[in-house]
C-alpha atoms as a PDB file:
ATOM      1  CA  UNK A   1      27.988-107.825 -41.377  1.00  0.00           C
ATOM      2  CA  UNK A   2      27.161-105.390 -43.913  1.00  0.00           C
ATOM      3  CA  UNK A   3      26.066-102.173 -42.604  1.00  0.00           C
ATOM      4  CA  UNK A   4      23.350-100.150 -44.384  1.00  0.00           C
ATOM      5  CA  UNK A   5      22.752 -96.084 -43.455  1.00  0.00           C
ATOM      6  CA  UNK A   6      19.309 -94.792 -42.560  1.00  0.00           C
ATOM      7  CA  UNK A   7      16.837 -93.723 -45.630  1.00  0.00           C
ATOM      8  CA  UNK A   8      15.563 -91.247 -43.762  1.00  0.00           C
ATOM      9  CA  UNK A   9      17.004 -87.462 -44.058  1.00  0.00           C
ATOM     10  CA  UNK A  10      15.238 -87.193 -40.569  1.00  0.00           C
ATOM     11  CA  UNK A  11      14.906 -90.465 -38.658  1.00  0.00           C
ATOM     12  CA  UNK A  12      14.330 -88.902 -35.461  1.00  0.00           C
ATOM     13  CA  UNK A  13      12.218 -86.155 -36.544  1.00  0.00           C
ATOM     14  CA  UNK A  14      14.526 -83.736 -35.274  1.00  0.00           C
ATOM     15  CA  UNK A  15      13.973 -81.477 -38.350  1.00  0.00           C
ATOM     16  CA  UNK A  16      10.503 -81.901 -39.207  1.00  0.00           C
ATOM     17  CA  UNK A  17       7.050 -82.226 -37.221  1.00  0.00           C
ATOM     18  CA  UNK A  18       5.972 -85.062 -37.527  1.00  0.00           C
ATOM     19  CA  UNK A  19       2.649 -83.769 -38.302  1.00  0.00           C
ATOM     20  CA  UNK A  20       0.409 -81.003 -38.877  1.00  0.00           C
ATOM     21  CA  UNK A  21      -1.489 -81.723 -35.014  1.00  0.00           C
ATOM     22  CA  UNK A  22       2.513 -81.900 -33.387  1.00  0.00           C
ATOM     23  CA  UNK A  23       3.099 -78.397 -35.425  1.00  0.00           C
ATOM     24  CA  UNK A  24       0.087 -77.039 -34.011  1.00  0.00           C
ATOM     25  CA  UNK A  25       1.017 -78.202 -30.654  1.00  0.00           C
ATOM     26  CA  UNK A  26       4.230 -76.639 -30.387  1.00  0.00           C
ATOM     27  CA  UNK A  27       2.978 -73.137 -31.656  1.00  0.00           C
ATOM     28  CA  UNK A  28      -0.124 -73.233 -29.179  1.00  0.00           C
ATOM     29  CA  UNK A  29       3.012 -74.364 -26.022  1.00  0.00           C
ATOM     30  CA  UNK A  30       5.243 -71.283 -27.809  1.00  0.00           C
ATOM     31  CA  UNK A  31       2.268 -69.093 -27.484  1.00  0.00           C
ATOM     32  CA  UNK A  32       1.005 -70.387 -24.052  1.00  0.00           C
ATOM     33  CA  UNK A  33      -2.332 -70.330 -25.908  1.00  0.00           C
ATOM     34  CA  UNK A  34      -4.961 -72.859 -26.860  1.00  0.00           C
ATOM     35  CA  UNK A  35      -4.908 -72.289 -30.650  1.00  0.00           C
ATOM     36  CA  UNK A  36      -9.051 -72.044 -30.625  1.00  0.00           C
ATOM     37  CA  UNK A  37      -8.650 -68.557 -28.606  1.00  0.00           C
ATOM     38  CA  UNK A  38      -6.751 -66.945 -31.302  1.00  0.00           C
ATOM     39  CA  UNK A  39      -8.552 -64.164 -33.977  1.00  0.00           C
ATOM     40  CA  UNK A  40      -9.503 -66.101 -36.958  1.00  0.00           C
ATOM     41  CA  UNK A  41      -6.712 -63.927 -38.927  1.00  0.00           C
ATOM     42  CA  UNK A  42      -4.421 -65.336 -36.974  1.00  0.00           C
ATOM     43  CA  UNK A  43      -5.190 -69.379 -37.279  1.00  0.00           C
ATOM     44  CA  UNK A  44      -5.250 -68.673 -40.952  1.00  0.00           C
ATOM     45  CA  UNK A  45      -1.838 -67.672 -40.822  1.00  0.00           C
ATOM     46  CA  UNK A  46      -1.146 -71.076 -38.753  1.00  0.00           C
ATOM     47  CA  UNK A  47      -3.197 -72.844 -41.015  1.00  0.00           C
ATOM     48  CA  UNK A  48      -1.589 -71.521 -44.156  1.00  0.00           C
ATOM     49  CA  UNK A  49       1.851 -72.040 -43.071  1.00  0.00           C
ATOM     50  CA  UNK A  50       1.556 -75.423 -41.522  1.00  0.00           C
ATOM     51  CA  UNK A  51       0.213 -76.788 -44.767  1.00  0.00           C
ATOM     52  CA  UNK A  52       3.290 -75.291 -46.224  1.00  0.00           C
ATOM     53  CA  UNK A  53       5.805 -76.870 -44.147  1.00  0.00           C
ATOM     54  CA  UNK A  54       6.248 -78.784 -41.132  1.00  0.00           C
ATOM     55  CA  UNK A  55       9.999 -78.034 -41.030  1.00  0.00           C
ATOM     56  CA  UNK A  56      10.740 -76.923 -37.440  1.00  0.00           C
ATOM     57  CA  UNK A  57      13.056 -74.224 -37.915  1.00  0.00           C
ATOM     58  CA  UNK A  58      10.826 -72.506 -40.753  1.00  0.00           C
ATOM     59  CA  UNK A  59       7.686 -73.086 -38.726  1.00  0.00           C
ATOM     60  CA  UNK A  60       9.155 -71.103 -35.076  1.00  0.00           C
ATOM     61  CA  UNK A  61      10.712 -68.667 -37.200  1.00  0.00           C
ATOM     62  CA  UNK A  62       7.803 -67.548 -38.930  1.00  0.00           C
ATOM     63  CA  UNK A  63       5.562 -67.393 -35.519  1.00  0.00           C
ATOM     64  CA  UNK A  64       8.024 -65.739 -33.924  1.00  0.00           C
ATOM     65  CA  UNK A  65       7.997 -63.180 -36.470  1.00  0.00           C
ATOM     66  CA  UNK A  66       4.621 -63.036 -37.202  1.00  0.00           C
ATOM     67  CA  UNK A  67       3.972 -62.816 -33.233  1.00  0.00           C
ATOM     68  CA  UNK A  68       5.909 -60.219 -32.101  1.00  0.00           C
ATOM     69  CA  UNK A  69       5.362 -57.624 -34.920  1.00  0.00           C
ATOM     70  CA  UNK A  70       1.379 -58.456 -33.631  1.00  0.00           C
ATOM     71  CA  UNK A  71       2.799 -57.668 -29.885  1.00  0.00           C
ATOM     72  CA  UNK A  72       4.959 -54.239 -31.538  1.00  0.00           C
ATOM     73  CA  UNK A  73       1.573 -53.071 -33.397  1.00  0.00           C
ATOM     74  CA  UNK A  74      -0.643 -53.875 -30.008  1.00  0.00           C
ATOM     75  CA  UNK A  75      -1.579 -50.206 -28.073  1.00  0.00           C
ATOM     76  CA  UNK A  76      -0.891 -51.809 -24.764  1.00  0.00           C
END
């Protein structure tokens, strides 16, 4: 039987989200935060860079970064 390899770069979606909603999902669980309770600011940024990319790696990077230089410049 002839065997045939997968199409698909990313057949389990290990690398990608499968969507923009599962992106949004797993910033709002990294965050602990219901995305709607965020400064409008900051869901543009999510906004922006989910309709850049929905690669996973990219997507936590960038809201880690993005996140804690927001906690550094916070007076608390």
């Amino acid at each position: 039987m002839p065997a045939q390899p997968f199409v698909d770069p990313d057949p389990f979606q290990e690398l990608t989200f499968a969507n923009a909603i599962a992106a949004k999902k797993a910033i709002a669980d990294y965050l602990a935060l219901p995305l709607a309770k965020l400064p409008p600011e900051q869901l543009d940024f999510i906004n922006t860079l989910v309709a850049n990319t929905l690669e996973k790696h990219e997507v936590m990077t960038q809201v880690r970064n993005y996140f804690s230089v927001l906690r550094r410049k916070s007076p608390c």
